[in-house]
C-alpha atoms as a PDB file:
ATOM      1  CA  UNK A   1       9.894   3.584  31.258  1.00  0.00           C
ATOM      2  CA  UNK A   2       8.909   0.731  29.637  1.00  0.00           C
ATOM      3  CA  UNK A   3      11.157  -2.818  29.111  1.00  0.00           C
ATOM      4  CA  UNK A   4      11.900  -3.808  25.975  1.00  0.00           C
ATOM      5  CA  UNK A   5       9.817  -7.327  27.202  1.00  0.00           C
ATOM      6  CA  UNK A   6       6.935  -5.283  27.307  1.00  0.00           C
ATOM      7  CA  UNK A   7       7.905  -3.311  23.956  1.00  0.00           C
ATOM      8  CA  UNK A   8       8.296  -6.284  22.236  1.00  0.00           C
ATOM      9  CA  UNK A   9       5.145  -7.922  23.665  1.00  0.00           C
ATOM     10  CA  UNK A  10       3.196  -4.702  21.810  1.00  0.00           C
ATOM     11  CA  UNK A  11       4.752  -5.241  18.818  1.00  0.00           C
ATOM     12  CA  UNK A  12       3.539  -9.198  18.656  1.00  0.00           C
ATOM     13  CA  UNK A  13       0.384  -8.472  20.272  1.00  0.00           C
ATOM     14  CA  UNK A  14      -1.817 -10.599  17.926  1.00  0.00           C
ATOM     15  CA  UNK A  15      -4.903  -8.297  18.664  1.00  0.00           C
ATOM     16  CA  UNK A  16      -3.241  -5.576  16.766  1.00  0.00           C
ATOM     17  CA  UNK A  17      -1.108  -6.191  14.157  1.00  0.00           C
ATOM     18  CA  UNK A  18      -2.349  -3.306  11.139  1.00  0.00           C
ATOM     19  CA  UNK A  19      -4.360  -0.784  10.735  1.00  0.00           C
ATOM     20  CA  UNK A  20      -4.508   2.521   8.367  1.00  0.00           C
ATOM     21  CA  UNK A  21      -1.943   4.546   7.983  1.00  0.00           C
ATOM     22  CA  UNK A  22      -4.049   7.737   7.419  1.00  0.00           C
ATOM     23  CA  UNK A  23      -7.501   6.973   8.253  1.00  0.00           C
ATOM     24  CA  UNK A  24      -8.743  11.000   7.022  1.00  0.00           C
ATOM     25  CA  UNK A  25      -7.458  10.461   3.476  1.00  0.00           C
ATOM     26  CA  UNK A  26      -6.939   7.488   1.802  1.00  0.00           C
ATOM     27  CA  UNK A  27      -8.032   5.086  -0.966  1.00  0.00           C
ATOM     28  CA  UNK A  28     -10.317   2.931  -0.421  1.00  0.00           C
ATOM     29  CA  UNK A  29      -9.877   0.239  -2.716  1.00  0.00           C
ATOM     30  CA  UNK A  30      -6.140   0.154  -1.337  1.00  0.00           C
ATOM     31  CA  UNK A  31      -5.478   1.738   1.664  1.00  0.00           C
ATOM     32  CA  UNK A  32      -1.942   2.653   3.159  1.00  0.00           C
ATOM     33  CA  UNK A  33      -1.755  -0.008   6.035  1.00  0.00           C
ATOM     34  CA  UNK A  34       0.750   0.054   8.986  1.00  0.00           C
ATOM     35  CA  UNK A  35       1.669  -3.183   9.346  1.00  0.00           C
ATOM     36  CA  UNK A  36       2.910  -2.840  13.701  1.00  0.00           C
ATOM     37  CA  UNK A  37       7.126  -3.375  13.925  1.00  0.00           C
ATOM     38  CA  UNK A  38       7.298  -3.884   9.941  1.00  0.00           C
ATOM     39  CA  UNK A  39       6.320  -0.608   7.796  1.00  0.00           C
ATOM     40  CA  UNK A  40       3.833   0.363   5.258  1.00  0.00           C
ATOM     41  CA  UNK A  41       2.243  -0.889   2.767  1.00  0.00           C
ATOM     42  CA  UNK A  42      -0.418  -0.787  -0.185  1.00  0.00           C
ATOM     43  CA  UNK A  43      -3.321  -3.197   1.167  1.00  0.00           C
ATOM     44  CA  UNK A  44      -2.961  -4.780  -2.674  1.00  0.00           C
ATOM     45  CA  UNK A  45       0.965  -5.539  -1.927  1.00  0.00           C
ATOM     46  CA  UNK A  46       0.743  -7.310   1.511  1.00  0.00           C
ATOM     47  CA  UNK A  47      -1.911  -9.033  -0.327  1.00  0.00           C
ATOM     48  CA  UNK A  48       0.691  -9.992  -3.000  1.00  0.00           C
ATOM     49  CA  UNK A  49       2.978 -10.973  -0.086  1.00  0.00           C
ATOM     50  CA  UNK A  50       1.251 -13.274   1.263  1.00  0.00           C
ATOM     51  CA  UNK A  51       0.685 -14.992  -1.866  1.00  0.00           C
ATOM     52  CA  UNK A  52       4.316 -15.420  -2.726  1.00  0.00           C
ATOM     53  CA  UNK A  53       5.123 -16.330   1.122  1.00  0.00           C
ATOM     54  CA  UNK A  54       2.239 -19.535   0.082  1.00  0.00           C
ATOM     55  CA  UNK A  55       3.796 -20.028  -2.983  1.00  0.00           C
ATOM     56  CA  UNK A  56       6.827 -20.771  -1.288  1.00  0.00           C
ATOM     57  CA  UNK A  57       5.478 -22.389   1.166  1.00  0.00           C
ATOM     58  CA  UNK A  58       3.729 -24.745  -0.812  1.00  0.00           C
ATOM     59  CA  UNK A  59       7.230 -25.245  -3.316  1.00  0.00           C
ATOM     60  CA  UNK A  60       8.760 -26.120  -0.022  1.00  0.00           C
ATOM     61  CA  UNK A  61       6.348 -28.884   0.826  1.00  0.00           C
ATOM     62  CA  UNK A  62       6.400 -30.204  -2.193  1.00  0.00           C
ATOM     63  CA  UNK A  63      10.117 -30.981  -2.010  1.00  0.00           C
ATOM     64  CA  UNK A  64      10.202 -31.928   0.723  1.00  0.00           C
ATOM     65  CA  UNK A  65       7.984 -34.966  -0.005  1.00  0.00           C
ATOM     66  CA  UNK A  66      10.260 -36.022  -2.477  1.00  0.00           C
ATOM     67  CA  UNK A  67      13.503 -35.700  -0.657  1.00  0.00           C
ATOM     68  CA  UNK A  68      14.736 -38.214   1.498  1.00  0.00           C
ATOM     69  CA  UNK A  69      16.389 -35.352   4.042  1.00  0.00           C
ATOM     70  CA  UNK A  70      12.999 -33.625   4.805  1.00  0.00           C
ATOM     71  CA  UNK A  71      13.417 -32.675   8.135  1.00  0.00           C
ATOM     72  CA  UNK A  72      15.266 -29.330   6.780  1.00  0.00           C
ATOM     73  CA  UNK A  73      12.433 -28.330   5.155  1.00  0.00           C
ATOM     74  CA  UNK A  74       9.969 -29.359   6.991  1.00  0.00           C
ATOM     75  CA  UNK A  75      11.099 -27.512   9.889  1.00  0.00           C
ATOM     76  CA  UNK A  76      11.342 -24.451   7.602  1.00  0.00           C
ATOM     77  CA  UNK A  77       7.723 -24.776   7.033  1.00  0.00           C
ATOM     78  CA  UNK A  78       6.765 -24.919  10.724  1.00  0.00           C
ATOM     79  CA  UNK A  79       8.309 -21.674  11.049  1.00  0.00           C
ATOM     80  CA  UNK A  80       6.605 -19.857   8.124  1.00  0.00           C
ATOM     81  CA  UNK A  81       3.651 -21.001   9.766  1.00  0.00           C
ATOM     82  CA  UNK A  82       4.213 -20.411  13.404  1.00  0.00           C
ATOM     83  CA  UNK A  83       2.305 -17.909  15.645  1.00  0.00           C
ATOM     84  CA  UNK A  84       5.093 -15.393  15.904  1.00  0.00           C
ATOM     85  CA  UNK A  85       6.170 -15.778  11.968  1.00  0.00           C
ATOM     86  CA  UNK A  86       6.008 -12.894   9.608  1.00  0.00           C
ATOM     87  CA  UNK A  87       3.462 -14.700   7.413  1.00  0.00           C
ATOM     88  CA  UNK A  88       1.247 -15.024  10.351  1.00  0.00           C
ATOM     89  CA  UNK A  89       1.739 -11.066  11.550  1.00  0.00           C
ATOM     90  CA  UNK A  90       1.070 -10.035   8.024  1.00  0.00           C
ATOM     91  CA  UNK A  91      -2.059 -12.223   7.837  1.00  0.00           C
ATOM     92  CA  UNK A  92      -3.172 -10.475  10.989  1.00  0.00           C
ATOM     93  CA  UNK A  93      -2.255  -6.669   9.657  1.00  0.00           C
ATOM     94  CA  UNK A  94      -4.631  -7.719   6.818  1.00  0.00           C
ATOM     95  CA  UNK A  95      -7.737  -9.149   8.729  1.00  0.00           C
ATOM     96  CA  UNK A  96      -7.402  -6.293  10.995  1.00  0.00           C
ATOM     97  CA  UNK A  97      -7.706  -3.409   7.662  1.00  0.00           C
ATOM     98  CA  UNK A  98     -10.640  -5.003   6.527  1.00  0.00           C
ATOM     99  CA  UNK A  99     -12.732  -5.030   9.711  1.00  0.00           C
ATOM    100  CA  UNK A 100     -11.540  -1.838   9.810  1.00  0.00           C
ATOM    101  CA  UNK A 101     -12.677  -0.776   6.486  1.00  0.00           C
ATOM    102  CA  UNK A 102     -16.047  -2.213   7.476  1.00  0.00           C
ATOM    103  CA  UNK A 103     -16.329  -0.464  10.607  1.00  0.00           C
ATOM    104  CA  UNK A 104     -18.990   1.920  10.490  1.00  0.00           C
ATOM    105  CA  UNK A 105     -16.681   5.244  11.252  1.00  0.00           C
ATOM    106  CA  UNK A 106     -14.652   3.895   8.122  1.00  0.00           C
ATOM    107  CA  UNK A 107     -17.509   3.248   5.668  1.00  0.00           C
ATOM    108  CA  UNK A 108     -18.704   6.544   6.720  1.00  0.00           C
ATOM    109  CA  UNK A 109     -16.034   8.178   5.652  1.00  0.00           C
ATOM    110  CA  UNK A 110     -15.530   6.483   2.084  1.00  0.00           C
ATOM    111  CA  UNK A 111     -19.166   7.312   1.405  1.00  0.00           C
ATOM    112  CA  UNK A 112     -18.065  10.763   2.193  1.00  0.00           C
ATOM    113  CA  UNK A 113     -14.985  10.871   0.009  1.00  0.00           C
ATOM    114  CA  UNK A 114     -17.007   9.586  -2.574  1.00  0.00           C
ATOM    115  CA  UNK A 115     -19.503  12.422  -2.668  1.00  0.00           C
ATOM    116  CA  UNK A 116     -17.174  14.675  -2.470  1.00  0.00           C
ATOM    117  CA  UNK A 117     -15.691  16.776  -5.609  1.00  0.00           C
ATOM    118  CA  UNK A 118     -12.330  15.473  -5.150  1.00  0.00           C
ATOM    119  CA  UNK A 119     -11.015  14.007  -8.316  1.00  0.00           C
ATOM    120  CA  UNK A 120     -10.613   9.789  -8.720  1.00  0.00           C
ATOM    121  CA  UNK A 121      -7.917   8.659 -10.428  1.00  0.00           C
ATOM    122  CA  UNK A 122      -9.369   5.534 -12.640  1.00  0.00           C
ATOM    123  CA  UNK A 123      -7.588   2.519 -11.772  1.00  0.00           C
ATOM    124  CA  UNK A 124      -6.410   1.835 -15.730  1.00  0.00           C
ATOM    125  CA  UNK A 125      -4.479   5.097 -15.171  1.00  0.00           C
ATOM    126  CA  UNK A 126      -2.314   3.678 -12.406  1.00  0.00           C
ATOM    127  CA  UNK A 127       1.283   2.404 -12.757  1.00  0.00           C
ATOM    128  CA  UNK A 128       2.159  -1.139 -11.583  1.00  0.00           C
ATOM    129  CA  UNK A 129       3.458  -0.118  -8.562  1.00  0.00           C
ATOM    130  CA  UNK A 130       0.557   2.057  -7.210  1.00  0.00           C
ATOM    131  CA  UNK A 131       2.266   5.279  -8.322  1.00  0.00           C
ATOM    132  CA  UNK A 132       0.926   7.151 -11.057  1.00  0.00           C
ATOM    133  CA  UNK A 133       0.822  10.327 -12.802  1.00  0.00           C
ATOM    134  CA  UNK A 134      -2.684  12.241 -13.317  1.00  0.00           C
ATOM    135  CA  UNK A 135      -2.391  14.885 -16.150  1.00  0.00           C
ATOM    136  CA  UNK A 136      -5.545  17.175 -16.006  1.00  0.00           C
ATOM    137  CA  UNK A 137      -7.897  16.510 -18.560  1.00  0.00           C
ATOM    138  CA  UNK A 138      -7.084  19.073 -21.220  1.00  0.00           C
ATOM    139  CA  UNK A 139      -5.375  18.984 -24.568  1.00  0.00           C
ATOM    140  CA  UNK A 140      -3.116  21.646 -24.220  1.00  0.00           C
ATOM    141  CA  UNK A 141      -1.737  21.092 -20.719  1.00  0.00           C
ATOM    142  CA  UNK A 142      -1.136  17.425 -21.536  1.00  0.00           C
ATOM    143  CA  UNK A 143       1.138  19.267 -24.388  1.00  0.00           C
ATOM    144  CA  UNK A 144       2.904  21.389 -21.471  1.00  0.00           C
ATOM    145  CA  UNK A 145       3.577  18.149 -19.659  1.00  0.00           C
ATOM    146  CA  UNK A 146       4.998  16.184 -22.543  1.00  0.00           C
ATOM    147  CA  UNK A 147       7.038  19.340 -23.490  1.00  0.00           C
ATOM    148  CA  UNK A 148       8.306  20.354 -19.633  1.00  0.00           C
ATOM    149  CA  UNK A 149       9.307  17.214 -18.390  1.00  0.00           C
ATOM    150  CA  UNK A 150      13.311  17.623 -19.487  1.00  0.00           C
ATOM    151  CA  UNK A 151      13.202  21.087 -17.818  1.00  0.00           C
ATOM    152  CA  UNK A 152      11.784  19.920 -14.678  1.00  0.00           C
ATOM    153  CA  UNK A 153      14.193  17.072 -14.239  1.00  0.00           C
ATOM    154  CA  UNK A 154      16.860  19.196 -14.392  1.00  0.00           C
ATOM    155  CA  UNK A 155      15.330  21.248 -11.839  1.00  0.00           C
ATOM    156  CA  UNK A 156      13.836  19.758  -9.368  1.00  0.00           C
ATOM    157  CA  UNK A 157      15.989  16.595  -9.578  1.00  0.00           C
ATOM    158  CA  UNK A 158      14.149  13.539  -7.991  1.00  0.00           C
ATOM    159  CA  UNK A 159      10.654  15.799  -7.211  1.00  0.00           C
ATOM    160  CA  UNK A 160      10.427  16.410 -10.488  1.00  0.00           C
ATOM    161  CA  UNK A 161       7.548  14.857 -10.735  1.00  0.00           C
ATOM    162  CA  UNK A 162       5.284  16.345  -8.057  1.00  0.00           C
ATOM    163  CA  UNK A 163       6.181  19.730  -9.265  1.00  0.00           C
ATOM    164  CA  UNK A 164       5.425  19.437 -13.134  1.00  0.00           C
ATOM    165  CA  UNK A 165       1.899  17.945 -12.123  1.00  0.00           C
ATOM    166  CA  UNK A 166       1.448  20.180  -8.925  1.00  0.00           C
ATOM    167  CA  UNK A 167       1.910  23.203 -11.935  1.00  0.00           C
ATOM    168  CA  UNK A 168      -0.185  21.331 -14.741  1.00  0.00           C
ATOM    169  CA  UNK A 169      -2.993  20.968 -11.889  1.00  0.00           C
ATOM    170  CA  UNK A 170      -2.936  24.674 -11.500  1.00  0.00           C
ATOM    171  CA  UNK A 171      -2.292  25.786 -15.025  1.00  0.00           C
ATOM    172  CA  UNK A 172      -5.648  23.637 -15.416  1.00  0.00           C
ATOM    173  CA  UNK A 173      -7.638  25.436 -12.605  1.00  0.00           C
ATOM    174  CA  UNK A 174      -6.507  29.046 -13.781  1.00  0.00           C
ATOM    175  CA  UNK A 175      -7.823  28.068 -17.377  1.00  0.00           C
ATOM    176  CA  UNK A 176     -11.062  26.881 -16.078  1.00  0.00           C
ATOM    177  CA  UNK A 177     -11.312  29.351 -13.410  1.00  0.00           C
ATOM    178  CA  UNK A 178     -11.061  26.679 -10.428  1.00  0.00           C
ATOM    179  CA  UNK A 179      -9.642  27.143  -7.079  1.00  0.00           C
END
């Protein structure tokens, strides 16, 4: 059984800090990633994170110059930055994704996702927060949609979603004779 020293030292290991959450399936141009002892994430959004952790880092500093008390702050900064900090882990998480996504195995695999018949969702279609919908392309199914969504709130409740697009999908591949 292992201590929770030695648990913990796995969890801060700085050789591995991220990597993909699903490395059979996923999107390329933003990946799932497991960031180790924190969760997942969109590789766009820890991105985003670590911006906003600078930002405030760099708001910080810039106080702290013109305060007379700056030891406060100061040491606040030293932390953001230290080994062991979260900015630091999540830094880590993201330099390990993209030598993954450059390893060979990896780029393998996107070149065969993207020969494959699988639809791609274009990126202007996407919501904000890296969900989105994706009607089939067809007039009258788009019209179902529009039309069905009341219903299947009401009866799915919070899958709603996932169901009226799972039945659009197949409305669209009986019409066109898909399976």
């Amino acid at each position: 059984m292992k201590s929770f020293e030695q648990i913990l030292n796995e969890a801060t290991d700085a050789s591995s800090r991220g990597e993909l959450a699903d490395k059979r399936k996923f999107d390329p141009k933003n990946p799932d990633v497991r960031v180790k002892g924190v969760g997942v994430y969109k590789l766009r959004q820890l991105y985003n994170n670590v911006a906003a952790k600078f930002k405030d880092l760099a708001e910080t500093a810039t106080a702290a110059a013109k305060e007379e008390n700056r030891h406060e702050d100061f040491q606040k900064i030293l932390e953001l930055v230290s080994e062991k900090s979260i900015l630091s882990h999540l830094l880590g998480a993201i330099s390990d994704v993209e030598k993954e996504l450059n390893s060979p195995l990896i780029k393998r695999r996107i070149t065969l996702m993207a020969k494959s018949k699988l639809p791609v969702i274009p990126e202007e279609v996407k919501k904000e927060k890296d969900l989105y919908e994706a009607a089939p392309p067809d007039k009258d199914i788009e019209k179902f949609i529009l039309a069905a969504k009341p219903k299947f709130k009401a009866q799915y409740g919070k899958d709603w979603e996932d169901k009226l697009y799972a039945t659009a999908w197949k409305m669209y591949s009986e019409k066109h004779g898909k399976k």
